[in-house]
N, C-alpha and C. Protein backbone atom coordinates (compact mmCIF):
# COMPACT_ATOMS: atom_id res chain seq x y z
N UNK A 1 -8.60 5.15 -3.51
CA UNK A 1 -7.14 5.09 -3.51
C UNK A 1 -6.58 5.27 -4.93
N UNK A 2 -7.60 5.32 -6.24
CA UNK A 2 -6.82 5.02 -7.40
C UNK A 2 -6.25 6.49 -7.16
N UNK A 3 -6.83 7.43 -6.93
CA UNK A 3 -5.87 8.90 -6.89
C UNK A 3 -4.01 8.93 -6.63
N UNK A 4 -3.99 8.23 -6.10
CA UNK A 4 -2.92 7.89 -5.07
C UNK A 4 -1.98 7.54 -6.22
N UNK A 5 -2.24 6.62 -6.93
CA UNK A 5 -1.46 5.84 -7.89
C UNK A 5 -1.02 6.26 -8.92
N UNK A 6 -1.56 7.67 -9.41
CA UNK A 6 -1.44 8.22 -10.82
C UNK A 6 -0.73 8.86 -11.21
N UNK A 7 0.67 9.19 -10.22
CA UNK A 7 1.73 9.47 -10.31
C UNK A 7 2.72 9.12 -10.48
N UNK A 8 3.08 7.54 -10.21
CA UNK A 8 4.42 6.68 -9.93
C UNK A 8 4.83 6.30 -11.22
N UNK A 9 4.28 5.89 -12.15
CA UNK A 9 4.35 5.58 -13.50
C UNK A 9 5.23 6.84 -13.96
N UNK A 10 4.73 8.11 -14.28
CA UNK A 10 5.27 9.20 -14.74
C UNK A 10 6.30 9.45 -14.20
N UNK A 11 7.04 9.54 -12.58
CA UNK A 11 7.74 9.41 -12.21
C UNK A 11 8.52 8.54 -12.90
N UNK A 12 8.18 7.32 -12.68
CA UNK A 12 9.54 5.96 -13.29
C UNK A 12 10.00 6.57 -14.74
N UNK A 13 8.96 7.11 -15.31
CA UNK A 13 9.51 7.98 -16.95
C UNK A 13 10.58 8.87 -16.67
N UNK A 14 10.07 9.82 -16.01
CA UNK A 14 10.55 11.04 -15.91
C UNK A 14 12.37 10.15 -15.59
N UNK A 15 12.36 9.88 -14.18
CA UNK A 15 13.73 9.93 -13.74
C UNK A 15 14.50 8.93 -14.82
N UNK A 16 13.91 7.86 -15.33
CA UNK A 16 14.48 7.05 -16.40
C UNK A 16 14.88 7.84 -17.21
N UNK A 17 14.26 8.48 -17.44
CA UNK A 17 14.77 9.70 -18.75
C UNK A 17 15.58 11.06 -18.61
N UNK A 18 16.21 11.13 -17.07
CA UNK A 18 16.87 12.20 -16.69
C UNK A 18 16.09 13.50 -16.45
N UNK A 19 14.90 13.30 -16.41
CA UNK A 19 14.26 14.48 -16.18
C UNK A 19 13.53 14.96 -15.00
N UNK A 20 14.53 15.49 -13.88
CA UNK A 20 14.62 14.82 -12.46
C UNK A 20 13.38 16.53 -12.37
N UNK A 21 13.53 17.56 -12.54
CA UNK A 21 12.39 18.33 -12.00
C UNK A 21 11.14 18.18 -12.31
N UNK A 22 11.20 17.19 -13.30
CA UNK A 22 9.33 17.06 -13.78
C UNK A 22 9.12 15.94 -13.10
N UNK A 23 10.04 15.06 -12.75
CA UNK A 23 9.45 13.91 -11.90
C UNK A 23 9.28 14.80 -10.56
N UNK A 24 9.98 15.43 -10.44
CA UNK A 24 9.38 15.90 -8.69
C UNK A 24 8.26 16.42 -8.75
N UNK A 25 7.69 17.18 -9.65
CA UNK A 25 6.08 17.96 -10.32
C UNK A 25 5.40 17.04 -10.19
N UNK A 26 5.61 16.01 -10.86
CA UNK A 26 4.74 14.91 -10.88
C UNK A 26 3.90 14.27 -9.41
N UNK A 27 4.53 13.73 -9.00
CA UNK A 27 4.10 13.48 -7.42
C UNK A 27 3.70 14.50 -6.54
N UNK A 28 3.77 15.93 -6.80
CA UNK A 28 3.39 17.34 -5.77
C UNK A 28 1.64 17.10 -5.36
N UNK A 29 1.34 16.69 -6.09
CA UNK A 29 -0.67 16.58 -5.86
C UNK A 29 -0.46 15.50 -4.89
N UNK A 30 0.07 14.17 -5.19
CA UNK A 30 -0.16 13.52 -4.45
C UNK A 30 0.39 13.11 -2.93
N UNK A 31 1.42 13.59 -2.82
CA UNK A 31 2.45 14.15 -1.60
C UNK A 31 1.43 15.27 -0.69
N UNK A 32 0.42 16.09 -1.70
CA UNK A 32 0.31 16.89 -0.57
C UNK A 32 -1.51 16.57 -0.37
N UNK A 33 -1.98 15.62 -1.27
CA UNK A 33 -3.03 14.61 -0.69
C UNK A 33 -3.02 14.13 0.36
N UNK A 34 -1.61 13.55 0.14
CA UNK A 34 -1.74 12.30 1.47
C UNK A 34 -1.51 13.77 3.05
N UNK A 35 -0.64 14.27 2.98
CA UNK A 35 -0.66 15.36 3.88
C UNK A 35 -1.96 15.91 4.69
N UNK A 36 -2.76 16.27 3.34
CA UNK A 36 -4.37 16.47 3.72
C UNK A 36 -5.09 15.63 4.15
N UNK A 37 -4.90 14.50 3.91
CA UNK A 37 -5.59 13.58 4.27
C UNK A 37 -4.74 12.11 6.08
N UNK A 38 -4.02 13.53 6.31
CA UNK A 38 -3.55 12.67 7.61
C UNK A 38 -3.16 11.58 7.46
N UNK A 39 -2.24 11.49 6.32
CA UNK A 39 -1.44 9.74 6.17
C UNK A 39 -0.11 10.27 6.00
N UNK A 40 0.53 10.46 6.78
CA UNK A 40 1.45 11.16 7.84
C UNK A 40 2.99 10.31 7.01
N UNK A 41 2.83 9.16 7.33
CA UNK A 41 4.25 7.90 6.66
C UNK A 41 3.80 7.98 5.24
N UNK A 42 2.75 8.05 4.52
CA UNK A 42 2.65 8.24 2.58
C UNK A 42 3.37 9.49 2.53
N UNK A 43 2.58 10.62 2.83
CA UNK A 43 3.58 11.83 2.74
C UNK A 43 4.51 12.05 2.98
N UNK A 44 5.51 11.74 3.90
CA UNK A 44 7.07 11.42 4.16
C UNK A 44 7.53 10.63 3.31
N UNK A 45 6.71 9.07 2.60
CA UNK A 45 7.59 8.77 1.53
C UNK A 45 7.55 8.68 0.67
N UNK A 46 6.67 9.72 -0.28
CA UNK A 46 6.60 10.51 -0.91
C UNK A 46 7.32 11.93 -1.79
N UNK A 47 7.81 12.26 -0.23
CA UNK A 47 8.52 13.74 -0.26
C UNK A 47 9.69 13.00 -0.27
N UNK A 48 10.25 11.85 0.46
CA UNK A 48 11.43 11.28 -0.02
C UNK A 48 12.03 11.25 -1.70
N UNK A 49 10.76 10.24 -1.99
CA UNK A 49 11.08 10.45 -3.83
C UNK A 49 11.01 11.57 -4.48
N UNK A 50 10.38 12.65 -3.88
CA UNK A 50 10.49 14.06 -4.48
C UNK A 50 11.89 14.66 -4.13
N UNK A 51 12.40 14.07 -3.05
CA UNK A 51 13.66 14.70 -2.95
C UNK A 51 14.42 14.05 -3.30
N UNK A 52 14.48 13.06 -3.39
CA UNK A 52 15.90 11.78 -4.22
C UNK A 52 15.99 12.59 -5.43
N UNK A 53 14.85 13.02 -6.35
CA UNK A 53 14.39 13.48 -8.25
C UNK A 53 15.01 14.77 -8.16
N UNK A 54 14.90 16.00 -6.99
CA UNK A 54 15.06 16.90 -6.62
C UNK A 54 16.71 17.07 -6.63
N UNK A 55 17.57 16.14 -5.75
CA UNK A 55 18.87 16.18 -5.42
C UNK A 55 19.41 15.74 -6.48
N UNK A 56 19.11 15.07 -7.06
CA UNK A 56 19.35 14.81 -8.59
C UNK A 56 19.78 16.08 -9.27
N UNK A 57 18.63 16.81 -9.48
CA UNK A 57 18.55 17.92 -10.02
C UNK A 57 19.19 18.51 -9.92
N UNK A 58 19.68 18.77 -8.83
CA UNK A 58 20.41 20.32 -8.06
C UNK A 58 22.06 19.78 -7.82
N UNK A 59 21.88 18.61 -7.86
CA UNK A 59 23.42 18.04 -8.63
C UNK A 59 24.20 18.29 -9.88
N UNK A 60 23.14 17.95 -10.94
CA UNK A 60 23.31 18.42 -12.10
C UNK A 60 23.53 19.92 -12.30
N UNK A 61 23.27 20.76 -11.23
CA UNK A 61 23.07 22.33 -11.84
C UNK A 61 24.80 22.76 -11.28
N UNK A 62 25.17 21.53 -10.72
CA UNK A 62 26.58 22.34 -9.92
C UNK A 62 25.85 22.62 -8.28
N UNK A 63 25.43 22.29 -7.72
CA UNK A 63 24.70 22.72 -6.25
C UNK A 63 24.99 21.46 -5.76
N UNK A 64 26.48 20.91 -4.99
CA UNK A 64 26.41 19.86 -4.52
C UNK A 64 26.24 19.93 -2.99
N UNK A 65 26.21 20.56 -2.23
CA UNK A 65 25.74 20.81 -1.22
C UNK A 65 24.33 20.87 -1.32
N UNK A 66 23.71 21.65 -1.83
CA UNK A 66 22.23 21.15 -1.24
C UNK A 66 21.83 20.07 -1.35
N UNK A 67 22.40 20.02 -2.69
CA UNK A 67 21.86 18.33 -3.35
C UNK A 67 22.08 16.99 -2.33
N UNK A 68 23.52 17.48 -1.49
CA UNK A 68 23.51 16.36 -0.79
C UNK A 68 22.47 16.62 0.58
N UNK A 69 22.29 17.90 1.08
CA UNK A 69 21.25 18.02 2.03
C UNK A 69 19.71 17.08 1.79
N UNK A 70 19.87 17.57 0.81
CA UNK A 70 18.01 16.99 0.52
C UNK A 70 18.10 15.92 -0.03
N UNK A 71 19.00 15.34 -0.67
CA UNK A 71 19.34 13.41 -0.57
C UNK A 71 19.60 12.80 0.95
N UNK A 72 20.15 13.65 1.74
CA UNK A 72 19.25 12.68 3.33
C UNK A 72 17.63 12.46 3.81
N UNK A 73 16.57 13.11 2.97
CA UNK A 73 15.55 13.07 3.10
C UNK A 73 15.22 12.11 2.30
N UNK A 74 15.80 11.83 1.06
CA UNK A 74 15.61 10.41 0.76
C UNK A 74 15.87 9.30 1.61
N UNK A 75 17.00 8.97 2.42
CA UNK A 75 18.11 8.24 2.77
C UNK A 75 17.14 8.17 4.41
N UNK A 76 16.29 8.97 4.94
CA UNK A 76 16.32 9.27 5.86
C UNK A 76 14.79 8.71 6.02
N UNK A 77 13.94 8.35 4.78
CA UNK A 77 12.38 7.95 5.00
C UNK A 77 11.96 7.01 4.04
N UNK A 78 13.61 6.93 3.32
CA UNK A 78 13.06 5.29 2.07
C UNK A 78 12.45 4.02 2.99
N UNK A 79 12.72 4.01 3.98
CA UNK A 79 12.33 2.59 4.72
C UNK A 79 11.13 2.45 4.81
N UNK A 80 10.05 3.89 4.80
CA UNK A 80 8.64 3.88 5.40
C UNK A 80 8.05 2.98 4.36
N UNK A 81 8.42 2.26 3.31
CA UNK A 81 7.55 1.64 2.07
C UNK A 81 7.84 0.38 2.86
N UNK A 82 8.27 0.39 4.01
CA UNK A 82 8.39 -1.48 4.80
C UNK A 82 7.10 -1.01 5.47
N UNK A 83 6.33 -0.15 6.03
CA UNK A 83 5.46 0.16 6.40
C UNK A 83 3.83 0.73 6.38
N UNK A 84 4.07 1.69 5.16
CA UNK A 84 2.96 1.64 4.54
C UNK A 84 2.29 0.55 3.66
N UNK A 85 0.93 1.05 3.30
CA UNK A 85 0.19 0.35 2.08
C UNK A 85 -0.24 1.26 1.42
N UNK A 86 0.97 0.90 0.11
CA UNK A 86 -0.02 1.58 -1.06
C UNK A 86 -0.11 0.37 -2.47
N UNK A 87 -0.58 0.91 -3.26
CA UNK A 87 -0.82 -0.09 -4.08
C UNK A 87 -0.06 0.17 -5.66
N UNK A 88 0.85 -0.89 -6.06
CA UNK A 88 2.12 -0.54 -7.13
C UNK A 88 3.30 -0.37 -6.26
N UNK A 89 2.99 -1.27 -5.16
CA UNK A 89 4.33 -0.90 -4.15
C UNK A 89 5.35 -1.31 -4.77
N UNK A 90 5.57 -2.55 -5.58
CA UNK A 90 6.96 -2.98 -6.65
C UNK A 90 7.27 -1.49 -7.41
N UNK A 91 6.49 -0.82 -7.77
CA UNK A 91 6.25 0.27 -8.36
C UNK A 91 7.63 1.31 -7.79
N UNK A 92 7.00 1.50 -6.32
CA UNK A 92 7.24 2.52 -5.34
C UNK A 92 9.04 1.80 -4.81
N UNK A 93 9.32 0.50 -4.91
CA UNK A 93 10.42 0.25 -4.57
C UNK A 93 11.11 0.54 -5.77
N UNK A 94 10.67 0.34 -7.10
CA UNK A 94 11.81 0.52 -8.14
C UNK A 94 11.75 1.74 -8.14
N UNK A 95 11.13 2.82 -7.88
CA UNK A 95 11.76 4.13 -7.99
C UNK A 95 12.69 4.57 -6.86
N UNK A 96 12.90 3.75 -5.48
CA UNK A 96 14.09 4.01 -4.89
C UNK A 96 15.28 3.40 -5.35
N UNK A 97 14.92 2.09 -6.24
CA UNK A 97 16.30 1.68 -6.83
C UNK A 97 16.50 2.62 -7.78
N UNK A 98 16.13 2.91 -8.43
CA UNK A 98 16.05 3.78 -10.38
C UNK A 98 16.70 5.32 -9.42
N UNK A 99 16.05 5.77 -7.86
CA UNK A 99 16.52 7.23 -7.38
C UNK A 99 18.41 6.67 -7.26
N UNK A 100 18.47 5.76 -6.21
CA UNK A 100 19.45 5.46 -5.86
C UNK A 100 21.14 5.16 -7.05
N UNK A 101 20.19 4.41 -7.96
CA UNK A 101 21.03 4.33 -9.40
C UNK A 101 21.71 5.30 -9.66
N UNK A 102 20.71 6.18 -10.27
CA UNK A 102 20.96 7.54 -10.54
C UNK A 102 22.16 8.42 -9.84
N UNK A 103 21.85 8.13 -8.84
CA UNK A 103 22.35 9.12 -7.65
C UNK A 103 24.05 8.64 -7.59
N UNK A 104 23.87 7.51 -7.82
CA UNK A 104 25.30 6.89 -7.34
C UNK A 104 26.42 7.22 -9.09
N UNK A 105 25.56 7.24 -10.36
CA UNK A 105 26.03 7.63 -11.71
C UNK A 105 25.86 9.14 -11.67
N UNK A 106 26.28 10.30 -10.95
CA UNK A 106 25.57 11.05 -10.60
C UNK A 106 26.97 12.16 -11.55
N UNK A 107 28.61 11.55 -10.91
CA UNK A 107 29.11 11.91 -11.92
C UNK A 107 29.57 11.88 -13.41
N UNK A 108 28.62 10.83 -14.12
CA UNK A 108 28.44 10.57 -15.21
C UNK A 108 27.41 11.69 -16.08
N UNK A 109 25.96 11.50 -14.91
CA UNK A 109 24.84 12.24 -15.48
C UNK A 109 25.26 13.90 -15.46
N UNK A 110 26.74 14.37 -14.46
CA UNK A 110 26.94 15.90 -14.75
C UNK A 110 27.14 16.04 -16.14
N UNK A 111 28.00 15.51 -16.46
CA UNK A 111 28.89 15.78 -17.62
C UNK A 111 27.91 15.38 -19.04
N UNK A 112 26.55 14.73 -18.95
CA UNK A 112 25.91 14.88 -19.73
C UNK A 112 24.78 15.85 -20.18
């Protein structure tokens, strides 16, 4: 399982630091691990935090329509962390608070 884990850290950097497309890079190995490996609810909330980092992104570029499309895929599979087990789950919840933060300062972070 340590595979699993070696992403969330870099993530919590990345989006702390506004740098919402490298946090979505970050997690791509392991999003599409769990995929391969038939853990069906990791990979859904997974691709959630790739898309919370993602809608971020595409906010910032002026794309508020998509941005808000693919922020329901956040909104739409944050719950699965009441369900899975992974390990750094405090981990895995502060990056839906730190996505959600973000998201809600979202017209602050344009204009920067």
């Amino acid at each position: 399982m340590e595979f699993y884990k070696q992403g969330i850290d870099e993530f919590l950097k990345m989006v702390e630091q506004n740098h919402f497309v490298e946090a979505h890079e970050v997690l791509e190995d392991e999003w599409k691990k769990f995929k391969k490996d038939g853990m069906k609810d990791e990979a859904k909330f997974l691709q959630a935090l790739i898309n919370g980092a993602t809608s971020i992104a595409l906010w910032m570029k002026k794309r508020p329509e998509p941005s808000l499309r693919v922020c329901e895929v956040l909104q739409k599979n944050k719950h699965l962390i009441e369900t899975i087990n992974l390990e750094d789950r405090e981990k895995y919840l502060l990056a839906i608070k730190l996505l959600e933060d973000k998201f809600r300062q979202k017209d602050i972070l344009e204009q920067n």
